[in-house]
C-alpha atoms as a PDB file:
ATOM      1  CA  UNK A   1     -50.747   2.676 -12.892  1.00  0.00           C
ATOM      2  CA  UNK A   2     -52.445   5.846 -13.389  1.00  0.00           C
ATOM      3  CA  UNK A   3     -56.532   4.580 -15.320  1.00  0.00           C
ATOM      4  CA  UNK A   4     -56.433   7.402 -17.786  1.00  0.00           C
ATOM      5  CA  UNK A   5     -53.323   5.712 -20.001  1.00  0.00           C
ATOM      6  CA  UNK A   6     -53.590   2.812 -21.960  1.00  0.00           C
ATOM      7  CA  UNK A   7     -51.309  -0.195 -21.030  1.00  0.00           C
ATOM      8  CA  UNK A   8     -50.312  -0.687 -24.543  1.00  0.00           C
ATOM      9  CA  UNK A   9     -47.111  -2.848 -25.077  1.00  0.00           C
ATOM     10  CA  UNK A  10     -45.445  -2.370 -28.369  1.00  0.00           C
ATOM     11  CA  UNK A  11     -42.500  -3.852 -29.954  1.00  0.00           C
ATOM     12  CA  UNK A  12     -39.683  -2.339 -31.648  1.00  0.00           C
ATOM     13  CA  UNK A  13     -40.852  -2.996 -35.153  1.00  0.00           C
ATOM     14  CA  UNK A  14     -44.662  -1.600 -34.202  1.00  0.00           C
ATOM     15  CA  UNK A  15     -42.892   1.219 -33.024  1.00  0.00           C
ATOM     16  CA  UNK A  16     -41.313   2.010 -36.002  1.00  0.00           C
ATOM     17  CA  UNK A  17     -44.748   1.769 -37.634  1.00  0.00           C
ATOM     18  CA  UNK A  18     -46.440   4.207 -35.147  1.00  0.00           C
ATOM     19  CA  UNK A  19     -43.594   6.753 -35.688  1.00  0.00           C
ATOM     20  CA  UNK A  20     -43.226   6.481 -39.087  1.00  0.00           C
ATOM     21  CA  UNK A  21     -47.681   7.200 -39.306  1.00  0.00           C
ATOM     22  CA  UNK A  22     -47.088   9.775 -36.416  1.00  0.00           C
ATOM     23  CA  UNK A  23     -44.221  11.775 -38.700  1.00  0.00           C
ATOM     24  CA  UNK A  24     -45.975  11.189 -42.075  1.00  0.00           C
ATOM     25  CA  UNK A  25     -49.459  10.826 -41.379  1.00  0.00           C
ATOM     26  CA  UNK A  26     -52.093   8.364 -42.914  1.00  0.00           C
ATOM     27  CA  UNK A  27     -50.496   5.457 -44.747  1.00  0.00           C
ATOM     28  CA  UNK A  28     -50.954   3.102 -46.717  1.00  0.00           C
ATOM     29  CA  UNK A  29     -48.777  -0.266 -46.802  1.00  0.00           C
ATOM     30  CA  UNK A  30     -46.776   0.475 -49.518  1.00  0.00           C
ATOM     31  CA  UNK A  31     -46.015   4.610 -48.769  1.00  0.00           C
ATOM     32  CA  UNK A  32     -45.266   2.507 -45.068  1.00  0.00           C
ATOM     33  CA  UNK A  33     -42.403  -0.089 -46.644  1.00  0.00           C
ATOM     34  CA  UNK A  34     -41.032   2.398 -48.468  1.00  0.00           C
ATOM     35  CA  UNK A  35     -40.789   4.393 -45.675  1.00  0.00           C
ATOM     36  CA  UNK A  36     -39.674   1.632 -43.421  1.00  0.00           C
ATOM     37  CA  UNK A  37     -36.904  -0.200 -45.642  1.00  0.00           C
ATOM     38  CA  UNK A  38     -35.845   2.193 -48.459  1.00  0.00           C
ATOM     39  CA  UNK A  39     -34.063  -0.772 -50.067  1.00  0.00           C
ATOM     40  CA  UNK A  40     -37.874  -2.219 -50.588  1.00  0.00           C
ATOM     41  CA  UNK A  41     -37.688  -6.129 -50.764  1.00  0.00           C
ATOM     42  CA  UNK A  42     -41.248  -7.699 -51.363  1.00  0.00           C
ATOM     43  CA  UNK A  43     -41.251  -9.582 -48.264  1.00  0.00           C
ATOM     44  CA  UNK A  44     -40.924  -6.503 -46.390  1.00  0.00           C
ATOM     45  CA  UNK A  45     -44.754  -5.834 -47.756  1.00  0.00           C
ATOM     46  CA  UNK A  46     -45.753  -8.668 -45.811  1.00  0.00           C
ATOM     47  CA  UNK A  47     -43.945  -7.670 -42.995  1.00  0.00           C
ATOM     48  CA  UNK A  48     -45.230  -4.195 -42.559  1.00  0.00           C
ATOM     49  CA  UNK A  49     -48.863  -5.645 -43.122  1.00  0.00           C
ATOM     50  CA  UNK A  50     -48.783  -8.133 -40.497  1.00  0.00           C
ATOM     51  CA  UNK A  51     -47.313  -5.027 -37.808  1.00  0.00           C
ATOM     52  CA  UNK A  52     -49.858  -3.401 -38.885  1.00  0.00           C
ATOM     53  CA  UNK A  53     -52.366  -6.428 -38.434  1.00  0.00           C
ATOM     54  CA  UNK A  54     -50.905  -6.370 -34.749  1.00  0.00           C
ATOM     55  CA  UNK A  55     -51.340  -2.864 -34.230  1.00  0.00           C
ATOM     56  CA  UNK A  56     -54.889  -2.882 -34.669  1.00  0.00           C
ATOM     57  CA  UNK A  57     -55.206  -5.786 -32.720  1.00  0.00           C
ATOM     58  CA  UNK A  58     -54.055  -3.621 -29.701  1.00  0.00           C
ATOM     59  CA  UNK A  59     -55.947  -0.700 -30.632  1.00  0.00           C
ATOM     60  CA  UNK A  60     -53.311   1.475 -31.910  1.00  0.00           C
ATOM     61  CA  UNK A  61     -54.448   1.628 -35.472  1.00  0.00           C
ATOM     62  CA  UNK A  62     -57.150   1.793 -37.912  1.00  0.00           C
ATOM     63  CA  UNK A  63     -57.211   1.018 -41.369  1.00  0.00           C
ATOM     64  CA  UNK A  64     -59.813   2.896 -43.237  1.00  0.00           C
ATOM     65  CA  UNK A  65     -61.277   1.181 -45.624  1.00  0.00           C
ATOM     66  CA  UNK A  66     -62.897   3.810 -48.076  1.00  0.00           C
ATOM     67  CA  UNK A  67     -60.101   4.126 -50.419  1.00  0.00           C
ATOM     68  CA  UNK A  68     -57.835   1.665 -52.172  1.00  0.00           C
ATOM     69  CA  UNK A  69     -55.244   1.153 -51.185  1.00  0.00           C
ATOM     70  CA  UNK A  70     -56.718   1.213 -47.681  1.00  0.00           C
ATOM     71  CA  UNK A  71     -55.001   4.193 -45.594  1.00  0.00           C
ATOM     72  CA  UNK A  72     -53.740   3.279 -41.692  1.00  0.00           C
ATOM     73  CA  UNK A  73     -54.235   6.355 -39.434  1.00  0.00           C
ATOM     74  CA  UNK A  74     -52.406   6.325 -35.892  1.00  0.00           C
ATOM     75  CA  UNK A  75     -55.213   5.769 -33.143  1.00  0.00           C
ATOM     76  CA  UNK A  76     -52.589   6.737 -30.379  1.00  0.00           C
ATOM     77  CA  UNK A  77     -50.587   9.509 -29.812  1.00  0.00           C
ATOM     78  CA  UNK A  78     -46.962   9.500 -29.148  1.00  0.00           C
ATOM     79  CA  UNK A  79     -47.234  11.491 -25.849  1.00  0.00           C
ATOM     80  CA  UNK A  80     -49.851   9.214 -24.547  1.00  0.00           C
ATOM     81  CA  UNK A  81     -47.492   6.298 -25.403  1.00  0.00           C
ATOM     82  CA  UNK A  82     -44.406   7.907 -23.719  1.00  0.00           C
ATOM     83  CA  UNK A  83     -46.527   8.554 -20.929  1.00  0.00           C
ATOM     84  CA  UNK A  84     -47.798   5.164 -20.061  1.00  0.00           C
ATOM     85  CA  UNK A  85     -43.940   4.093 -20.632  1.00  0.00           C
ATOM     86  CA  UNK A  86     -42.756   6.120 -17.994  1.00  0.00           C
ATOM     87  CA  UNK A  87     -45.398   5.164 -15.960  1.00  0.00           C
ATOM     88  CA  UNK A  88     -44.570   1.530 -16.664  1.00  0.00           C
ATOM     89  CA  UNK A  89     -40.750   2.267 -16.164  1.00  0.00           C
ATOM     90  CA  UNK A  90     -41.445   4.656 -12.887  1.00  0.00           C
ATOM     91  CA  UNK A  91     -43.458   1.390 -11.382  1.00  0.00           C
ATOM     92  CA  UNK A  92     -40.886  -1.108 -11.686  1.00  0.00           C
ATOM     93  CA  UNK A  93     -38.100   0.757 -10.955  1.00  0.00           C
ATOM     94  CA  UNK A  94     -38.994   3.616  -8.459  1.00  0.00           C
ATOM     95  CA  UNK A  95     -42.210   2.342  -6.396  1.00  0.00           C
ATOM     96  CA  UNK A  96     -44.414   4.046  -8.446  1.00  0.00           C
ATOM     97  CA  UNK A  97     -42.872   7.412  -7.935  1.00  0.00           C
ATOM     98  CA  UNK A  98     -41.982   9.593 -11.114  1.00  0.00           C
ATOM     99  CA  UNK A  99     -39.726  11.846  -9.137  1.00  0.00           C
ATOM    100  CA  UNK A 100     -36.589   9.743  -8.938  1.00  0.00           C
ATOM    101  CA  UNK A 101     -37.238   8.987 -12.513  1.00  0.00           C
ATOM    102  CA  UNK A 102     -37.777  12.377 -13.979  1.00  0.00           C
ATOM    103  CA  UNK A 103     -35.010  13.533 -11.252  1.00  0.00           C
ATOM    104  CA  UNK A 104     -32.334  10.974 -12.914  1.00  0.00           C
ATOM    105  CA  UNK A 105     -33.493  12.649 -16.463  1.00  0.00           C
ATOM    106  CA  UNK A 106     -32.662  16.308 -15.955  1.00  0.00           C
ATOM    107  CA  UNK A 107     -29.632  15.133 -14.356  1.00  0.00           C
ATOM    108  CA  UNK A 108     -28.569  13.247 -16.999  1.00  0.00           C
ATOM    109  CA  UNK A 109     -28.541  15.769 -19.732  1.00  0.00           C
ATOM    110  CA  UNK A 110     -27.326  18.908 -21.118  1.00  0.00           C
ATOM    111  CA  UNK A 111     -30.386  21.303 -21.850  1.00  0.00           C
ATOM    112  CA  UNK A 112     -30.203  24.292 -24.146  1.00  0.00           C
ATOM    113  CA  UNK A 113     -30.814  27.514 -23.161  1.00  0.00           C
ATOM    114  CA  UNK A 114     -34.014  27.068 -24.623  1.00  0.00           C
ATOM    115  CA  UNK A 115     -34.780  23.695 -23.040  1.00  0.00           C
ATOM    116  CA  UNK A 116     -34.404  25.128 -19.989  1.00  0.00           C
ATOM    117  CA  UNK A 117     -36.609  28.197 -20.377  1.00  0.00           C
ATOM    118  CA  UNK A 118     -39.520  25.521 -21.702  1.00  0.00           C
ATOM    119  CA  UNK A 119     -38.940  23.751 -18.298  1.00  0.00           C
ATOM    120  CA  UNK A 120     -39.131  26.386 -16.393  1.00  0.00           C
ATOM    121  CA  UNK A 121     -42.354  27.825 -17.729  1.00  0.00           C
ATOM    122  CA  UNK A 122     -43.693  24.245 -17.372  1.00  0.00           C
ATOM    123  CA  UNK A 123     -42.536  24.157 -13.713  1.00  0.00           C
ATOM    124  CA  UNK A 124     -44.270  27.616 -13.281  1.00  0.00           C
ATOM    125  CA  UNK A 125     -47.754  26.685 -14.608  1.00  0.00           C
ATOM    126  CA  UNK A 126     -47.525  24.046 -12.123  1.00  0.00           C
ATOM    127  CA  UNK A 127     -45.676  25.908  -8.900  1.00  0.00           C
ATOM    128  CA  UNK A 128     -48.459  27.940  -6.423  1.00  0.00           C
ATOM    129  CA  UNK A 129     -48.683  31.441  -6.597  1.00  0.00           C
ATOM    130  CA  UNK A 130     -45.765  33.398  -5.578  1.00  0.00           C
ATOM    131  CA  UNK A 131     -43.235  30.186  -6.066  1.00  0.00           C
ATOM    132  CA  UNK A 132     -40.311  30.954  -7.839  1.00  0.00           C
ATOM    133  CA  UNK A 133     -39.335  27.319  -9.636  1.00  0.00           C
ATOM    134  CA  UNK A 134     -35.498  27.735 -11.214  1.00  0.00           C
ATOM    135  CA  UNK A 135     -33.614  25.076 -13.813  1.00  0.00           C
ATOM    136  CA  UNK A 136     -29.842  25.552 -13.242  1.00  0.00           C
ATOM    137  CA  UNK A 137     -27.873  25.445 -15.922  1.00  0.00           C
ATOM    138  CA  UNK A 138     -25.949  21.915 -16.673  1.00  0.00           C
ATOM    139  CA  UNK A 139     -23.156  23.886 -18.702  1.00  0.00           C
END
């Protein structure tokens, strides 16, 4: 696995944390539940405290302790995450290699016109002088 992501493992209900903190920013427990589980049942509190308990365990969080109610920030970003989960997916399912992977992706799906033209100026920052890269349309 490539050294510069983190093998962090997360669950479905940390991940649901992390986004929620990644779309909203520094939490705190409560603006957290009520994010989480509009309906807001009290053991949900406990709930969202012990994910978040976990989270920091693995280095994902912080809780900063200056004001009360103590805010969580994120400590990793979603890209970095997706990353290492590719990476992760690429190694058990492809021999390491990303290109059948990321292949199988743009295969799968129907890109906007837009989409496309993002791809292809990602594929040209990355093609060698002179190198034409093209994204066919899927539609």
């Amino acid at each position: 696995m490539a050294a510069n992501l983190p093998r962090v493992d997360v669950t479905d209900a940390e991940l649901a944390v992390l986004q929620a903190l990644w779309e909203n920013g520094a939490s705190t427990i409560r603006q957290l539940v009520e994010l989480l589980y509009p309906e807001g049942k009290a053991s949900q509190y406990g709930t969202v405290q012990k994910l978040l308990e976990r989270l920091q365990a693995k280095g994902c969080v912080i809780r900063d302790r200056t004001p009360w109610p103590h805010v969580f920030h994120s400590t990793i970003q979603r890209d970095t995450l997706i990353g290492w989960h590719l990476r992760q997916t690429a190694e058990k399912l492809c021999g390491g290699s990303m290109t059948p992977l990321l292949l199988h992706l743009l295969q799968l799906d129907q890109f906007s016109a837009e989409e496309r033209r993002e791809l292809s100026s990602f594929l040209e920052r990355l093609s060698p002088k002179g190198e034409t890269p093209r994204i066919q349309s899927g539609s």
